[in-house]
Protein backbone atom coordinates (compact mmCIF):
# COMPACT_ATOMS: atom_id res chain seq x y z
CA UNK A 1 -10.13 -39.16 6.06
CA UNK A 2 -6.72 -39.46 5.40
CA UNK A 3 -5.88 -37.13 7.91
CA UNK A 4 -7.76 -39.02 10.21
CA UNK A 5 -5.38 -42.26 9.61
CA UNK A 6 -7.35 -43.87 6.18
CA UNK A 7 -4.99 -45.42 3.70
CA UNK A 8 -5.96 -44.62 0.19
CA UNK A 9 -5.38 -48.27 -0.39
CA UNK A 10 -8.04 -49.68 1.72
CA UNK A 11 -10.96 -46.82 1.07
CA UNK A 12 -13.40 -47.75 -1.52
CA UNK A 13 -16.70 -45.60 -2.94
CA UNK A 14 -20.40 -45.39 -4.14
CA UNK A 15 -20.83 -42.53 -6.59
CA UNK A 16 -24.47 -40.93 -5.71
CA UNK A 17 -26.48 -38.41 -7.67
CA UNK A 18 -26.15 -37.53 -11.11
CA UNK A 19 -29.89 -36.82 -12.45
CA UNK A 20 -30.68 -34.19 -14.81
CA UNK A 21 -33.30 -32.28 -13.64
CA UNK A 22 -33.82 -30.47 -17.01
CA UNK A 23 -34.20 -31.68 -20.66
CA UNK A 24 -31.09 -30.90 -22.44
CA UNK A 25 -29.79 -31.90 -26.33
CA UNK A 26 -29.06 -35.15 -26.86
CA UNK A 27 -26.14 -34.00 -28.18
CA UNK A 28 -24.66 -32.48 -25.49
CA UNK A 29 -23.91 -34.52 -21.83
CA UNK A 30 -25.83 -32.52 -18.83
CA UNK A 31 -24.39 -31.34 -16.00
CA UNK A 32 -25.52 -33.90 -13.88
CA UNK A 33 -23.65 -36.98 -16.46
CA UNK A 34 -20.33 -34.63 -16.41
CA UNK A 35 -20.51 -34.73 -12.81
CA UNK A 36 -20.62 -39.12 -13.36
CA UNK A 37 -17.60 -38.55 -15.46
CA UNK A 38 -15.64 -36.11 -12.95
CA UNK A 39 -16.35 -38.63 -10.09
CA UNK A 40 -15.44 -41.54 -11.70
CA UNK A 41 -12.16 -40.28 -13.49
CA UNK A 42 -11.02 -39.10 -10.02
CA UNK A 43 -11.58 -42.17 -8.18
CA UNK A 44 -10.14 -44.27 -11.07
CA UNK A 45 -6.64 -41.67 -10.76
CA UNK A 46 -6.37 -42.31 -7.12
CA UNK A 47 -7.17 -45.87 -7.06
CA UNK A 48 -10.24 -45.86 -5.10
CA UNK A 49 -12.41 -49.06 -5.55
CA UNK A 50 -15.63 -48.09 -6.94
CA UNK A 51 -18.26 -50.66 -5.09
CA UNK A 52 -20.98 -49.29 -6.47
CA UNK A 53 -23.52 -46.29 -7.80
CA UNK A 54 -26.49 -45.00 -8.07
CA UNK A 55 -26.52 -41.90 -11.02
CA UNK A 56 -28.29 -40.80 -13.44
CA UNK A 57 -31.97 -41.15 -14.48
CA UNK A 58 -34.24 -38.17 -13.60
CA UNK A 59 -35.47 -38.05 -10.06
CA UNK A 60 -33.62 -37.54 -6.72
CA UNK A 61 -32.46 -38.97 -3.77
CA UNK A 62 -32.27 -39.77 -0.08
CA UNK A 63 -29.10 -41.49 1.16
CA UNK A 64 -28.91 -42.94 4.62
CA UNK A 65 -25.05 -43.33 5.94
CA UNK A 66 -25.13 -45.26 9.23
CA UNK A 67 -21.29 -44.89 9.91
CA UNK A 68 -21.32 -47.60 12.70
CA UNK A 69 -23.11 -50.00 10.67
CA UNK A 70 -20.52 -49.39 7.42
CA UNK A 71 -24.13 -49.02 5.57
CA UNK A 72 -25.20 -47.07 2.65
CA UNK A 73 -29.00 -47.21 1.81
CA UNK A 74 -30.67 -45.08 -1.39
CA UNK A 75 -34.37 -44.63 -1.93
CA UNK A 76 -35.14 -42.67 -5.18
CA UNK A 77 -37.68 -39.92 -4.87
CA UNK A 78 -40.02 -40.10 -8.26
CA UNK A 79 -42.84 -37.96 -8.68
């Protein structure tokens, strides 16, 4: 994107994903909340906006990106 003209400024995000598909220790984070973490903490370091997200929880997802629109649409996939 950047290469492609974007200013960091201006560009904003929705962090996606994040389930854990297996049961893990309560004690430890899954792989699927580090991933949260990792997302967020990189966004926060290069000032991207976070507008919104859709994480965690244990079922998937489809994501529709319409890049003339600007839209974003989520439906989560529960068994």
């Amino acid at each position: 994107m950047l290469a492609q003209g974007a200013e960091l400024a201006e560009m904003k995000a929705t962090i996606l994903g994040g389930s854990e598909e297996y049961e893990i220790d309560s004690n430890q984070k899954g792989v699927g909340e580090k991933n949260i973490l990792v997302a967020t903490s990189v966004l926060n370091e290069s000032k991207i906006v976070i507008e919104g997200s859709h994480t965690g929880d244990r079922f998937g997802r489809i994501v529709v990106v319409d890049n003339s629109l600007h839209t974003l649409s989520v439906e989560a996939i529960k068994s």
